[in-house]
C-alpha atoms as a PDB file:
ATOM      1  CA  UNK A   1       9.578   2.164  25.157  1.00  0.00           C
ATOM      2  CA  UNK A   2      12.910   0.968  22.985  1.00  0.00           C
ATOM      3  CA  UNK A   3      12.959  -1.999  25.556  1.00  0.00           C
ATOM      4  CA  UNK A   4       8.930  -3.253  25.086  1.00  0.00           C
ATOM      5  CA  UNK A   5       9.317  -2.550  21.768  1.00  0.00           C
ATOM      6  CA  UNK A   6      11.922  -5.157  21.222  1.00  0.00           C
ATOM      7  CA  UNK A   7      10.871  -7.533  23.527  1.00  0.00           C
ATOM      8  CA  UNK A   8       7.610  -7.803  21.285  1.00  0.00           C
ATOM      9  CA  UNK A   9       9.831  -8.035  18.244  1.00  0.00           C
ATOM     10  CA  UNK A  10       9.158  -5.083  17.015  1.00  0.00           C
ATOM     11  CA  UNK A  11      11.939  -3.024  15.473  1.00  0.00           C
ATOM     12  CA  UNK A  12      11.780   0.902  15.462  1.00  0.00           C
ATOM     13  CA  UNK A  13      11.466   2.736  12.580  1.00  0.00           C
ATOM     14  CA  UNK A  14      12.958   6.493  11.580  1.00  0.00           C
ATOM     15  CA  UNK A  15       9.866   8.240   9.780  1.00  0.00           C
ATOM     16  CA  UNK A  16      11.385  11.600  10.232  1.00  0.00           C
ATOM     17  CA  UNK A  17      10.167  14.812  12.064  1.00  0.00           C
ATOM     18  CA  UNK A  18       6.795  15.621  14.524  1.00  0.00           C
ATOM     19  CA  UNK A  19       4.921  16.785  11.151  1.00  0.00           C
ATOM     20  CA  UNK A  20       5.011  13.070  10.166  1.00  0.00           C
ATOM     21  CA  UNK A  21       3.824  11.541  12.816  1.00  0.00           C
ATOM     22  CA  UNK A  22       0.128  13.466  12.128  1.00  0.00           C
ATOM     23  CA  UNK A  23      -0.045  11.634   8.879  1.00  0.00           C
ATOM     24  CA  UNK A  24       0.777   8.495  10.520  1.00  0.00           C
ATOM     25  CA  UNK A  25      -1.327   8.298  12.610  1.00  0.00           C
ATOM     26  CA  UNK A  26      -4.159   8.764  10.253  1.00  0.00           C
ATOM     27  CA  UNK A  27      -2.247   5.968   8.054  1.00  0.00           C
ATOM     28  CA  UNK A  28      -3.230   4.075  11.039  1.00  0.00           C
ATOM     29  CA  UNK A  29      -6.746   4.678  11.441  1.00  0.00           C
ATOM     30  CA  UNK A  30      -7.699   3.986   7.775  1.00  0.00           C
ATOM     31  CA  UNK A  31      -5.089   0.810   7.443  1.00  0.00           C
ATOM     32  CA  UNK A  32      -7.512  -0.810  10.640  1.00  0.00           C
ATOM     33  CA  UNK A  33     -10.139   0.077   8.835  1.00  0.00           C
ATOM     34  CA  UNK A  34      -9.688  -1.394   5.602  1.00  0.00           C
ATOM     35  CA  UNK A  35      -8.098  -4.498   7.303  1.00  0.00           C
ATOM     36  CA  UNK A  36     -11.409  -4.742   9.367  1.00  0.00           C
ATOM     37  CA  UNK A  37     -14.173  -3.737   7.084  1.00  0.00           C
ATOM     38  CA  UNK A  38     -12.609  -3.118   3.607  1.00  0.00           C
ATOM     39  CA  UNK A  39     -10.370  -5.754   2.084  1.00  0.00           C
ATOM     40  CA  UNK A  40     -10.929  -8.009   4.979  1.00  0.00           C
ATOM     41  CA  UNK A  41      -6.900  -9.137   5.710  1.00  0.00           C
ATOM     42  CA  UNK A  42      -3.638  -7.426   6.816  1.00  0.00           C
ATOM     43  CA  UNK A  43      -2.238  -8.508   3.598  1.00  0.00           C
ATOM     44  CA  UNK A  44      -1.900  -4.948   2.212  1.00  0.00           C
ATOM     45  CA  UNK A  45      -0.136  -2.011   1.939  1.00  0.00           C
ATOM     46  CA  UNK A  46      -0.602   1.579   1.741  1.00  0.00           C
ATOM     47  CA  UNK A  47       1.762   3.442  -0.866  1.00  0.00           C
ATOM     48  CA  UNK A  48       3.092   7.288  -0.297  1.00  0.00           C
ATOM     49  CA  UNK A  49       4.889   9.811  -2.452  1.00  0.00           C
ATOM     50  CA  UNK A  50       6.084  13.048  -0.852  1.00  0.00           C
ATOM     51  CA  UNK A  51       5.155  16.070  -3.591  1.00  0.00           C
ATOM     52  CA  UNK A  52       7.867  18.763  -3.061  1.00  0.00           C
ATOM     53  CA  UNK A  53       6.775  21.823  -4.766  1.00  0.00           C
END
């Protein structure tokens, strides 16, 4: 996967542990959907703070 990865040009990414990945991929499903039907471009970005308490 490394090597299709970086032949697309894509560079991997360290987002931490299997609990992350859930949120992710829901990060995923409403970024397409704002790009598609919501603000309209892929010019945006999605901001996170971890709570720890």
């Amino acid at each position: 996967m490394l090597a299709v990865s970086l032949a697309l040009g894509l560079r991997p990414l360290d987002v931490g542990g299997l609990k992350m990945a859930h949120w992710l991929e829901g990060v995923g499903v409403v970024t397409v959907g704002l790009a598609g039907n919501g603000v309209g471009h892929w010019d945006f970005a999605l901001g996170a703070n971890e709570f720890t308490g």
